[in-house]
PDB file of N, CA and C in Angstrom:
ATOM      1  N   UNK A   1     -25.294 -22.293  -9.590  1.00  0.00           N
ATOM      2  CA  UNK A   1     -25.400 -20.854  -9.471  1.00  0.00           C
ATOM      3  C   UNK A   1     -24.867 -20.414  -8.115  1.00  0.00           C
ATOM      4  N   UNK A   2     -24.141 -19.800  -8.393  1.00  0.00           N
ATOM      5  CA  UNK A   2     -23.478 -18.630  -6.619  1.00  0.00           C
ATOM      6  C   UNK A   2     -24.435 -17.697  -6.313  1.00  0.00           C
ATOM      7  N   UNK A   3     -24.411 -17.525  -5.164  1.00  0.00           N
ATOM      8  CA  UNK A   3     -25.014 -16.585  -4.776  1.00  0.00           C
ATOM      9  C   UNK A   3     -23.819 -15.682  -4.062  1.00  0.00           C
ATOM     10  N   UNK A   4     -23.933 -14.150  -4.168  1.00  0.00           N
ATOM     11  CA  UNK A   4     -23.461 -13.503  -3.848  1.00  0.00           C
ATOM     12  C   UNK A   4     -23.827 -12.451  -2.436  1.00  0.00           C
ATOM     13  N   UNK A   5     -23.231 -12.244  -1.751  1.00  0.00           N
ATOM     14  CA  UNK A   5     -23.256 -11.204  -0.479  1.00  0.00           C
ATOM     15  C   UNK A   5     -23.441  -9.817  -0.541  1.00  0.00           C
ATOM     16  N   UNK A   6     -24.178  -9.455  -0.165  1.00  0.00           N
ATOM     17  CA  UNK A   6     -24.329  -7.802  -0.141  1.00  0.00           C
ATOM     18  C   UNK A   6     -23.560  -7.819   1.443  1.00  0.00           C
ATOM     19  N   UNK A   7     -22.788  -7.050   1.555  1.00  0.00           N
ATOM     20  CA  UNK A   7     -21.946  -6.990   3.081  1.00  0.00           C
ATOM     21  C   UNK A   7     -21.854  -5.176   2.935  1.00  0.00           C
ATOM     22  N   UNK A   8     -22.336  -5.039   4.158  1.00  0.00           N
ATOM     23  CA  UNK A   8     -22.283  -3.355   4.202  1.00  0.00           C
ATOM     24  C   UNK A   8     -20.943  -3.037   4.674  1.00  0.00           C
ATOM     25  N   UNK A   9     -20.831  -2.069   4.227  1.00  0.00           N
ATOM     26  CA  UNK A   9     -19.087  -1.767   4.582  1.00  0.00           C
ATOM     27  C   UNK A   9     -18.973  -1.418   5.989  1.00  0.00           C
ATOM     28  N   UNK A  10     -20.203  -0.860   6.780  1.00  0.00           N
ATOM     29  CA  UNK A  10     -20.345  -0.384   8.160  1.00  0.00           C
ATOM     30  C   UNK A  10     -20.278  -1.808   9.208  1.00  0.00           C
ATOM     31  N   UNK A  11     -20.403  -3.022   8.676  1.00  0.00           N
ATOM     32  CA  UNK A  11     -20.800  -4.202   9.414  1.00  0.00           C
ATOM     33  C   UNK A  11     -19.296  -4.819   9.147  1.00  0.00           C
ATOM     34  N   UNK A  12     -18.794  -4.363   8.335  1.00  0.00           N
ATOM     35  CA  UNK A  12     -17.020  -5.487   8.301  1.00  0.00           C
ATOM     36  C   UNK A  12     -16.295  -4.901   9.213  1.00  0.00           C
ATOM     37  N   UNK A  13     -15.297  -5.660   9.404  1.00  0.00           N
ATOM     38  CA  UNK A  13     -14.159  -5.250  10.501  1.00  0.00           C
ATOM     39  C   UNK A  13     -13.081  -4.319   9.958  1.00  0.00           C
ATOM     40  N   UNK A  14     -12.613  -3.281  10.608  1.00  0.00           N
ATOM     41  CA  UNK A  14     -11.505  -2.665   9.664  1.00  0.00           C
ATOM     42  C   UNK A  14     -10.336  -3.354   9.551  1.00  0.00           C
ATOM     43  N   UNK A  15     -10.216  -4.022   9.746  1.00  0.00           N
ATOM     44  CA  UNK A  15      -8.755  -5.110   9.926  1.00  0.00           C
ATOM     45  C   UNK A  15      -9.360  -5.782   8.435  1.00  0.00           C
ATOM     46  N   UNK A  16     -10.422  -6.482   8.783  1.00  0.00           N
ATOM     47  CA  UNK A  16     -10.625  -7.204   7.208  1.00  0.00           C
ATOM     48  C   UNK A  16     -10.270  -6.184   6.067  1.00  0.00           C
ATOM     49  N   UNK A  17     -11.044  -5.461   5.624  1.00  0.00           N
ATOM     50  CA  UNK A  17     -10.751  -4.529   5.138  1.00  0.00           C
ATOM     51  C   UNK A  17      -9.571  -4.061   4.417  1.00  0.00           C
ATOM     52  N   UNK A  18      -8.512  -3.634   5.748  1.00  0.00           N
ATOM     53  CA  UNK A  18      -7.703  -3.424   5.292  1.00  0.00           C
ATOM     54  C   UNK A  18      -6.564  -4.932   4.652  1.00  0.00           C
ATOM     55  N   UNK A  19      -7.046  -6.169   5.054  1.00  0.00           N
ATOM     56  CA  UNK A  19      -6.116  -7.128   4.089  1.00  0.00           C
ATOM     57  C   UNK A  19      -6.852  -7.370   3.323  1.00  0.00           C
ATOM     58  N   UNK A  20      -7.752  -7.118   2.949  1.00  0.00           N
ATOM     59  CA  UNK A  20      -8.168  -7.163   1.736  1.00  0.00           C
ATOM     60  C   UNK A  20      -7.731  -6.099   0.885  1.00  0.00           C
ATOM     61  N   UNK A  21      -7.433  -5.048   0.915  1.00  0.00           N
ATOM     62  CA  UNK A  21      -6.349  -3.939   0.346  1.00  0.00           C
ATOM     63  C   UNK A  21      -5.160  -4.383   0.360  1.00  0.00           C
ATOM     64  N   UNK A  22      -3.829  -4.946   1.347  1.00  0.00           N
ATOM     65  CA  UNK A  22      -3.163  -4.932   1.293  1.00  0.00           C
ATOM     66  C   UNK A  22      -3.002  -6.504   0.672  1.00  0.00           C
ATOM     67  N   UNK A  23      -3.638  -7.165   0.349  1.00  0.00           N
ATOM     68  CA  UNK A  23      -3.304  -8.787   0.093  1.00  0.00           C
ATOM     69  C   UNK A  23      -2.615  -8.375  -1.564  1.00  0.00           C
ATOM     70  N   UNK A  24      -1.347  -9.417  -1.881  1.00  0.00           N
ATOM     71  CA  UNK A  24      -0.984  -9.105  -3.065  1.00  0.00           C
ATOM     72  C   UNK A  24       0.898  -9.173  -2.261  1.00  0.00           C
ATOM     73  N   UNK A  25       1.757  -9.462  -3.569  1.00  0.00           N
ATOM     74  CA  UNK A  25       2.783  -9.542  -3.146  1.00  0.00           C
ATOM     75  C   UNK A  25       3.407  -7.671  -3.175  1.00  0.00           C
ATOM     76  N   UNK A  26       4.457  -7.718  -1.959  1.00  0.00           N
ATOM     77  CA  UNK A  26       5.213  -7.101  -1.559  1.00  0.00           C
ATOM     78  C   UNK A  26       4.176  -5.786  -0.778  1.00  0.00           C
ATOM     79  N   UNK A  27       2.742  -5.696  -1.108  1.00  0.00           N
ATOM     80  CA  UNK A  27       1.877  -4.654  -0.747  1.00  0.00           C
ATOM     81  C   UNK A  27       2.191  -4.150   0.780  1.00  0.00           C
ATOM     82  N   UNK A  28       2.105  -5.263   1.706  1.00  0.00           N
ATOM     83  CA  UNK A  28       2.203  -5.096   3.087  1.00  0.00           C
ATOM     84  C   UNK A  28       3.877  -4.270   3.190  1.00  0.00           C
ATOM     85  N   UNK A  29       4.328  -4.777   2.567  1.00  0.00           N
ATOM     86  CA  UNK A  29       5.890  -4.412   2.906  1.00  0.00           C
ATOM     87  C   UNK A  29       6.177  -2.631   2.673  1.00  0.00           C
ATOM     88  N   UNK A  30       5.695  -2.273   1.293  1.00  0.00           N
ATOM     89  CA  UNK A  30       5.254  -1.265   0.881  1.00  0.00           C
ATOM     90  C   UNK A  30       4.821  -0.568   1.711  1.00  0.00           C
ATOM     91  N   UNK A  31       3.245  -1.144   2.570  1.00  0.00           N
ATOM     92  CA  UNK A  31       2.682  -0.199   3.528  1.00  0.00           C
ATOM     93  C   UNK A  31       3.336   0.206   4.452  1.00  0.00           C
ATOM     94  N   UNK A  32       4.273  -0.864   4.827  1.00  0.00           N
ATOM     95  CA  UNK A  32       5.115  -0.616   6.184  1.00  0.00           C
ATOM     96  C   UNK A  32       6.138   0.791   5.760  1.00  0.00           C
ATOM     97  N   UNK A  33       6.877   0.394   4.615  1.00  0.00           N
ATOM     98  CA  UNK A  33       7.931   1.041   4.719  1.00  0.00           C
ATOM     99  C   UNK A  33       7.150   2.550   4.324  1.00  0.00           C
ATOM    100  N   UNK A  34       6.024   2.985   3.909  1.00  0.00           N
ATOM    101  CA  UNK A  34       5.787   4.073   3.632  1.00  0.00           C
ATOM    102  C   UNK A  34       5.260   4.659   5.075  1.00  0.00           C
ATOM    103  N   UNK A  35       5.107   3.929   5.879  1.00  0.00           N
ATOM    104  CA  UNK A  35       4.731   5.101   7.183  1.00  0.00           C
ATOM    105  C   UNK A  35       5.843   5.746   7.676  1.00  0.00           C
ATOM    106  N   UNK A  36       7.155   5.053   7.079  1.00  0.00           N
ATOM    107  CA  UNK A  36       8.318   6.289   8.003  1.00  0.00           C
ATOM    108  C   UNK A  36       8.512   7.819   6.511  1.00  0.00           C
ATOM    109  N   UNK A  37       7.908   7.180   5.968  1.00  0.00           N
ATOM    110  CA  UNK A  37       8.187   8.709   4.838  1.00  0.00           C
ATOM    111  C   UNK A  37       8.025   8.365   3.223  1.00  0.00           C
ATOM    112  N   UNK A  38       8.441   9.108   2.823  1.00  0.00           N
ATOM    113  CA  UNK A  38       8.461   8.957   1.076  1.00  0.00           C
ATOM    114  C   UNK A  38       8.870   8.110   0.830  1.00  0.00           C
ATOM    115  N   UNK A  39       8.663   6.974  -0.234  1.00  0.00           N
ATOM    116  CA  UNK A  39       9.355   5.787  -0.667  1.00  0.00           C
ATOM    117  C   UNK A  39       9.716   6.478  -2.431  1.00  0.00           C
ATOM    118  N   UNK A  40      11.045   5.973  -2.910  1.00  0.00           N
ATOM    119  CA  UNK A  40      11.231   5.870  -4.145  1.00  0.00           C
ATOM    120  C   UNK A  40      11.457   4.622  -4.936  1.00  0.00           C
ATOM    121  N   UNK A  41      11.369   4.285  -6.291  1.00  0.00           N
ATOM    122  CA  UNK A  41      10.891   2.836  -6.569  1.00  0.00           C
ATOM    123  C   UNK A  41      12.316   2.578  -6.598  1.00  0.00           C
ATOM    124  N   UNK A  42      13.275   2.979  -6.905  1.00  0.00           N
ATOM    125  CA  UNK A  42      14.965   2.005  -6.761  1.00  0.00           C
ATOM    126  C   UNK A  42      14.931   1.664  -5.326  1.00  0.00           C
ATOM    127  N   UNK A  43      14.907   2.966  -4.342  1.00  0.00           N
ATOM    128  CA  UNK A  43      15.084   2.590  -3.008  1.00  0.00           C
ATOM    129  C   UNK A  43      14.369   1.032  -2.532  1.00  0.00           C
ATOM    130  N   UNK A  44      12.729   0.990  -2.775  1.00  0.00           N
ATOM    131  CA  UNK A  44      12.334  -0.098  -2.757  1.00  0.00           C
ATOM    132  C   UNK A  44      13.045  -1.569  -3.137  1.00  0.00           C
ATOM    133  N   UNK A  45      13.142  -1.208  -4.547  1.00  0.00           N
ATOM    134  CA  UNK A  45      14.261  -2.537  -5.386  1.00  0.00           C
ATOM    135  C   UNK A  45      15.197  -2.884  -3.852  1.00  0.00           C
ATOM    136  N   UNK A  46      15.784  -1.924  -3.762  1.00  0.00           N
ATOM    137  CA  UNK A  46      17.055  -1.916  -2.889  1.00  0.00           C
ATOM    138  C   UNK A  46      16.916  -2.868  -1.405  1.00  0.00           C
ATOM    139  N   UNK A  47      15.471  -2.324  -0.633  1.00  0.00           N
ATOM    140  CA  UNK A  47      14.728  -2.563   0.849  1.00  0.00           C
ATOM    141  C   UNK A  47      14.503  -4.015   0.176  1.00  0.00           C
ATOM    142  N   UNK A  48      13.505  -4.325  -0.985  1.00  0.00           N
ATOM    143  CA  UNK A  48      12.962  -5.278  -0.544  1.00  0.00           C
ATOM    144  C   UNK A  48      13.722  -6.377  -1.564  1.00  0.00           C
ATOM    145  N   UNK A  49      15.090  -7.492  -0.499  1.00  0.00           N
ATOM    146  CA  UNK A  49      15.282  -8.451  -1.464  1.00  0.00           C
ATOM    147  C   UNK A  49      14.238  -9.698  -1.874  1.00  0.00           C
ATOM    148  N   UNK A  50      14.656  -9.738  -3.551  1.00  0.00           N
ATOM    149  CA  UNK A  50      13.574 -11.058  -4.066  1.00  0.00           C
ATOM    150  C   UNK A  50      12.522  -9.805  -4.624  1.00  0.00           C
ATOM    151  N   UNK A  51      12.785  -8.546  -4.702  1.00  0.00           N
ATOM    152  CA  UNK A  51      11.702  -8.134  -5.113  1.00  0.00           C
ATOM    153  C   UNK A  51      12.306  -7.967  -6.620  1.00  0.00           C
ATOM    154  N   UNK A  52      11.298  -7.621  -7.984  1.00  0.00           N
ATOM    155  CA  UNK A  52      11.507  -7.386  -8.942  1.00  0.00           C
ATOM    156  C   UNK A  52      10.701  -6.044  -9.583  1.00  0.00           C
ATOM    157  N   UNK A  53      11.362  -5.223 -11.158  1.00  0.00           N
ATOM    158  CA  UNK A  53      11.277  -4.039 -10.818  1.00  0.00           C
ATOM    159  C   UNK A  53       9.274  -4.108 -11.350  1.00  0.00           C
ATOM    160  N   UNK A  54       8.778  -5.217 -12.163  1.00  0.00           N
ATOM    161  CA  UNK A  54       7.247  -5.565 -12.215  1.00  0.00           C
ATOM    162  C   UNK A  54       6.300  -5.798 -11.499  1.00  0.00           C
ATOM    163  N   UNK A  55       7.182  -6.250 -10.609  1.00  0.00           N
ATOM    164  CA  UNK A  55       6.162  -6.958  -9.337  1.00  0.00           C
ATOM    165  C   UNK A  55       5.773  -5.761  -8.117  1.00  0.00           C
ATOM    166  N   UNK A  56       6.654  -5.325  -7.989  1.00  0.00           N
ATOM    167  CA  UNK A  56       7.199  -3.836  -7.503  1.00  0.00           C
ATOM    168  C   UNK A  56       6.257  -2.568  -8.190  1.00  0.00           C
ATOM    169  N   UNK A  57       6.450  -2.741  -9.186  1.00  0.00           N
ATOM    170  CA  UNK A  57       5.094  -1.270 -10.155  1.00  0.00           C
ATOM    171  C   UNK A  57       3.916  -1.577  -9.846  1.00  0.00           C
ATOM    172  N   UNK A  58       3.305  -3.244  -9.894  1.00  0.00           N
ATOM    173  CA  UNK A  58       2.331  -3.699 -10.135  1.00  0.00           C
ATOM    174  C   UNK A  58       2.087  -3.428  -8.966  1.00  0.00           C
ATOM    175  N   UNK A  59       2.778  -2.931  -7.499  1.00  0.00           N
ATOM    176  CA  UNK A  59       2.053  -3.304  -6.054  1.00  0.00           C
ATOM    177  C   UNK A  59       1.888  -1.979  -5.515  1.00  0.00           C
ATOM    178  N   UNK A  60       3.105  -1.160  -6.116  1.00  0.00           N
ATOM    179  CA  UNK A  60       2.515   0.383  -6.121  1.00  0.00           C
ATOM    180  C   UNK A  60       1.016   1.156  -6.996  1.00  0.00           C
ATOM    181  N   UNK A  61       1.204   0.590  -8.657  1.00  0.00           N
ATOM    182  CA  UNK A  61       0.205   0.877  -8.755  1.00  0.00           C
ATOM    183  C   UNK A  61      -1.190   0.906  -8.247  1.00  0.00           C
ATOM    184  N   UNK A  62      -1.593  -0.676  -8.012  1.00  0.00           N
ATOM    185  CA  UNK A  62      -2.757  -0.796  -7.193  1.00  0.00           C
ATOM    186  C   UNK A  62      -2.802  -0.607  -5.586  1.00  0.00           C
ATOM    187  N   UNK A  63      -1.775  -0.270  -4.975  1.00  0.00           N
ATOM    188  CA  UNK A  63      -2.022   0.643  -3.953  1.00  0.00           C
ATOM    189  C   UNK A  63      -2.669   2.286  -3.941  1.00  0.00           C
ATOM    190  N   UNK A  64      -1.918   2.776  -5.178  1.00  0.00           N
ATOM    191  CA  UNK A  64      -2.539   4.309  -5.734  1.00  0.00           C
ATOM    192  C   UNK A  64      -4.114   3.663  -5.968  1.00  0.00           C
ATOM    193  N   UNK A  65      -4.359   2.972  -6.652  1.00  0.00           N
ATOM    194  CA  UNK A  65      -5.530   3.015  -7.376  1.00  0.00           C
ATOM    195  C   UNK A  65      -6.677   2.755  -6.186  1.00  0.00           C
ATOM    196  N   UNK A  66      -6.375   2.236  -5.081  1.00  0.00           N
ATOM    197  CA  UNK A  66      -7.524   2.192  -3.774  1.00  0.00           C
ATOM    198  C   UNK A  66      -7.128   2.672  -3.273  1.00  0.00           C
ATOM    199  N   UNK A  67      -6.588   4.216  -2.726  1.00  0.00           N
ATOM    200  CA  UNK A  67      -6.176   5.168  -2.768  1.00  0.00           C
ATOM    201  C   UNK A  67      -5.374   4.834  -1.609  1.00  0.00           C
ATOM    202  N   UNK A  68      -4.744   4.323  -1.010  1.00  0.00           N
ATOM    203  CA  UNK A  68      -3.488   3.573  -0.048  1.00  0.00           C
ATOM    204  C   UNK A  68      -2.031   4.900  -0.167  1.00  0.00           C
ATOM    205  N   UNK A  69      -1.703   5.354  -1.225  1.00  0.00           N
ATOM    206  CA  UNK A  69      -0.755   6.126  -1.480  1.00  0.00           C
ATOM    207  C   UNK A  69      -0.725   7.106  -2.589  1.00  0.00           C
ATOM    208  N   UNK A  70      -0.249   8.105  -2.328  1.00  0.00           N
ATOM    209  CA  UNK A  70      -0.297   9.453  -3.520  1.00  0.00           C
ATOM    210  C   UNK A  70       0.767   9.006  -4.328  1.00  0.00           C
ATOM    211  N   UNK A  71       0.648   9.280  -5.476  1.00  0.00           N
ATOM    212  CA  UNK A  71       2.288   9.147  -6.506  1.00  0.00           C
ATOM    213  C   UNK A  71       2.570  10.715  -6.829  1.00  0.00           C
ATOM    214  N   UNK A  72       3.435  11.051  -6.918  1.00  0.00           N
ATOM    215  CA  UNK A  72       4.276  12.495  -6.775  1.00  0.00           C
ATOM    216  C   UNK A  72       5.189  12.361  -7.836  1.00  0.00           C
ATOM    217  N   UNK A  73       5.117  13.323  -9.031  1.00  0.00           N
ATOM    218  CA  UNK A  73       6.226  13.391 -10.160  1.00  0.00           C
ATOM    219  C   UNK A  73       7.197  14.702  -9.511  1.00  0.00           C
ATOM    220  N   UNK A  74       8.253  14.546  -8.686  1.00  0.00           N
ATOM    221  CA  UNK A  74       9.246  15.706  -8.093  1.00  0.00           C
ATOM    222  C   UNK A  74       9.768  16.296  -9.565  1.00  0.00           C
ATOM    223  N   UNK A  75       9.830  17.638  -9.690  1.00  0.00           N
ATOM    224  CA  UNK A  75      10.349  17.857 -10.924  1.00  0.00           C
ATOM    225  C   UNK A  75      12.386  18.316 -10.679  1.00  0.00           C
ATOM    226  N   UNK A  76      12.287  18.029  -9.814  1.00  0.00           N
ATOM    227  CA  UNK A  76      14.198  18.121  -9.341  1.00  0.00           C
ATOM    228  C   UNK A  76      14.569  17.349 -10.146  1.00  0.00           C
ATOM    229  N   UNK A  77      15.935  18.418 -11.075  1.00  0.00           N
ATOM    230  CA  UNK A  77      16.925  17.376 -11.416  1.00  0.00           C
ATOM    231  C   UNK A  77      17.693  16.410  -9.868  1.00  0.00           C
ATOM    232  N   UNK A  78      17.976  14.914 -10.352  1.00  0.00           N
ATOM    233  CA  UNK A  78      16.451  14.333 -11.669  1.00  0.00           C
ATOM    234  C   UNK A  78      15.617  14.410 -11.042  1.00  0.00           C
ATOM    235  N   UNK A  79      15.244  14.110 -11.942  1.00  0.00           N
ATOM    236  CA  UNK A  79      13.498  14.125 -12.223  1.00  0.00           C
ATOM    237  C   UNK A  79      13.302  12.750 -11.476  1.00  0.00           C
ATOM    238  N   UNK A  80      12.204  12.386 -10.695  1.00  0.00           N
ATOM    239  CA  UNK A  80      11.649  11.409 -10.299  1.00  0.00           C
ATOM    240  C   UNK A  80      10.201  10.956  -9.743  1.00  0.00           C
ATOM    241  N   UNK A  81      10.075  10.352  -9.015  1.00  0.00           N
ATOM    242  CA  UNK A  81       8.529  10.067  -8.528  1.00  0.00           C
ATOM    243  C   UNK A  81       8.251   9.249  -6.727  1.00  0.00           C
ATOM    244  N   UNK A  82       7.634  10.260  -6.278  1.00  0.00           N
ATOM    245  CA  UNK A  82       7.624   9.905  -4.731  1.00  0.00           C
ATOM    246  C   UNK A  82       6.353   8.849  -4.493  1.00  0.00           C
ATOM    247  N   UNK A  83       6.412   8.344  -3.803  1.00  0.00           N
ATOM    248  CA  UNK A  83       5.080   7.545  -3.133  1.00  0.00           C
ATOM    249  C   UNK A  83       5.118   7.930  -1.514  1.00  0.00           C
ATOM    250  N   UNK A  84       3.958   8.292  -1.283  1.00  0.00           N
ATOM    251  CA  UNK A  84       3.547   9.093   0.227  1.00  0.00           C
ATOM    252  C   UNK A  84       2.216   8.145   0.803  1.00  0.00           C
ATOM    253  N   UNK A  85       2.120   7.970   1.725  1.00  0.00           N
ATOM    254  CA  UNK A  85       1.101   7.201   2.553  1.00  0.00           C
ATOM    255  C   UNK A  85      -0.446   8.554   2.141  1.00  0.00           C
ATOM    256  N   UNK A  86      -1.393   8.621   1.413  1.00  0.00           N
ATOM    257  CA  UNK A  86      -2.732   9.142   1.566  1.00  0.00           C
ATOM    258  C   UNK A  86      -2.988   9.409   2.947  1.00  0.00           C
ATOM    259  N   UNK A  87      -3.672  10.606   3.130  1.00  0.00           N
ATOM    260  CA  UNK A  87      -5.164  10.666   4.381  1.00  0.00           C
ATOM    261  C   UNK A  87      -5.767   9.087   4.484  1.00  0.00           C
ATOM    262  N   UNK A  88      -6.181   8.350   3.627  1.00  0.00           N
ATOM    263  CA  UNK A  88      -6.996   7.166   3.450  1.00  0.00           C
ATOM    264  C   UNK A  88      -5.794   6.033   4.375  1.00  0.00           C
ATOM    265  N   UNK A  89      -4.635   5.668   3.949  1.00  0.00           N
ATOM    266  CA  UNK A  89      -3.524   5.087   4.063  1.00  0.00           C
ATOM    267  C   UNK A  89      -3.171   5.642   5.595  1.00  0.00           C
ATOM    268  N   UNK A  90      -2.905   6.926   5.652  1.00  0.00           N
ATOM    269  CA  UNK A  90      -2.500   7.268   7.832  1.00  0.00           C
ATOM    270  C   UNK A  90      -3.309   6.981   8.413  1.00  0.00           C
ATOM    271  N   UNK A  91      -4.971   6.682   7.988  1.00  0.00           N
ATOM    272  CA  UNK A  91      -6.005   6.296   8.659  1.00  0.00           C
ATOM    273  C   UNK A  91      -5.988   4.938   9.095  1.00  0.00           C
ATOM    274  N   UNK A  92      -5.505   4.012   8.294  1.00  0.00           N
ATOM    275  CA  UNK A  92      -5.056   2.798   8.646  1.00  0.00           C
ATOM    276  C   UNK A  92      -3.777   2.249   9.298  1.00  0.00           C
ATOM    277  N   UNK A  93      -2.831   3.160   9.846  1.00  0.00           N
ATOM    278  CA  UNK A  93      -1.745   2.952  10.280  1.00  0.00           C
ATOM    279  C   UNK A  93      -2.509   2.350  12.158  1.00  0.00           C
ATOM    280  N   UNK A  94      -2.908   2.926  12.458  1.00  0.00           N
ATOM    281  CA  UNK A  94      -3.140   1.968  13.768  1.00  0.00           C
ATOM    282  C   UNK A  94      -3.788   0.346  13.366  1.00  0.00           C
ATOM    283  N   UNK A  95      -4.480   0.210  12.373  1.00  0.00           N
ATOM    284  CA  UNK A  95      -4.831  -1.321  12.464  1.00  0.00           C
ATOM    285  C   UNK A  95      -3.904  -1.975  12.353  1.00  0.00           C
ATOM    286  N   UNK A  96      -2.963  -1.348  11.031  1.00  0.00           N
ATOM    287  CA  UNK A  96      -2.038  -2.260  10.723  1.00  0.00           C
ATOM    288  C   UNK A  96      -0.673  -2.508  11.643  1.00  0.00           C
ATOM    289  N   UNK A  97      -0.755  -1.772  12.155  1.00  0.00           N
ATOM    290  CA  UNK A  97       0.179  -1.967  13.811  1.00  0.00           C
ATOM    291  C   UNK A  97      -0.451  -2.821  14.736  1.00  0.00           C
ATOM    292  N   UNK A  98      -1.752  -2.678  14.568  1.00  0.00           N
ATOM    293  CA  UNK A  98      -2.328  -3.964  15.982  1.00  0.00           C
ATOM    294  C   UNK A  98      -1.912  -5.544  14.589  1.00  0.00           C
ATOM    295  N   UNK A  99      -2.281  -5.554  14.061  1.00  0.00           N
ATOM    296  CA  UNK A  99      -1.971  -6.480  12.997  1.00  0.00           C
ATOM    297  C   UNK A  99      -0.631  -6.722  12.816  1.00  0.00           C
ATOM    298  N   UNK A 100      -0.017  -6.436  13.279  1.00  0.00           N
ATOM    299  CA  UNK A 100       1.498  -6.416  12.780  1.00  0.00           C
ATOM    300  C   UNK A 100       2.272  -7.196  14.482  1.00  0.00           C
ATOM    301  N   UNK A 101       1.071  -6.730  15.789  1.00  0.00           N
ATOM    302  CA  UNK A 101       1.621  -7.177  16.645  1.00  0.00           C
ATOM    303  C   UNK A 101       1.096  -8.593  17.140  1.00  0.00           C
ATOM    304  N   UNK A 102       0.341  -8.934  16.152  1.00  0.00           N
ATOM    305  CA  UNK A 102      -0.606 -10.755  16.162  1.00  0.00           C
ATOM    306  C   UNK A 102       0.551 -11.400  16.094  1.00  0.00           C
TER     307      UNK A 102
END
């Protein structure tokens, strides 16, 4: 039998935290490239070689879903879909810069 941890979210480190959000392929890369602005999913294809267009949905999606980034349907011909860094997501831009300088 396991026993499991009750860990208060006030007692973890925000660094943990946040790799525990960002753990997963291409996620970190994602985070990075969304602090200079809007990301679009070809552009991505494009930034990140070795990436694929599944692996790529799968790392945006669950970034939206722990709220890391907004998804945006632009209705401009064409038509497309933005990804923007969240309030939740700019809040973490200083850890992940001290983290980035380890």
């Amino acid at each position: 039998m396991t026993t499991t941890k009750n860990i208060n979210e006030e007692e973890t480190c925000p660094a943990q935290n946040l790799l525990k959000l960002l753990a997963g392929k291409w996620k970190p890369e994602i985070f990075s490239l969304a602090q200079a602005g809007s990301l679009r999913f070809n552009s991505l294809l494009r930034d990140l070689p070795g990436s694929n267009k599944q692996s790529l949905s799968t790392a945006l999606k669950e970034l939206e879903e722990v709220g890391l980034l907004n998804r945006e349907v632009v209705s401009e011909k064409p038509l497309h879909v933005e990804y923007n860094l969240s309030d939740k997501g700019k809040e973490l831009i200083p850890i992940f810069r001290q983290l980035e300088q380890l």
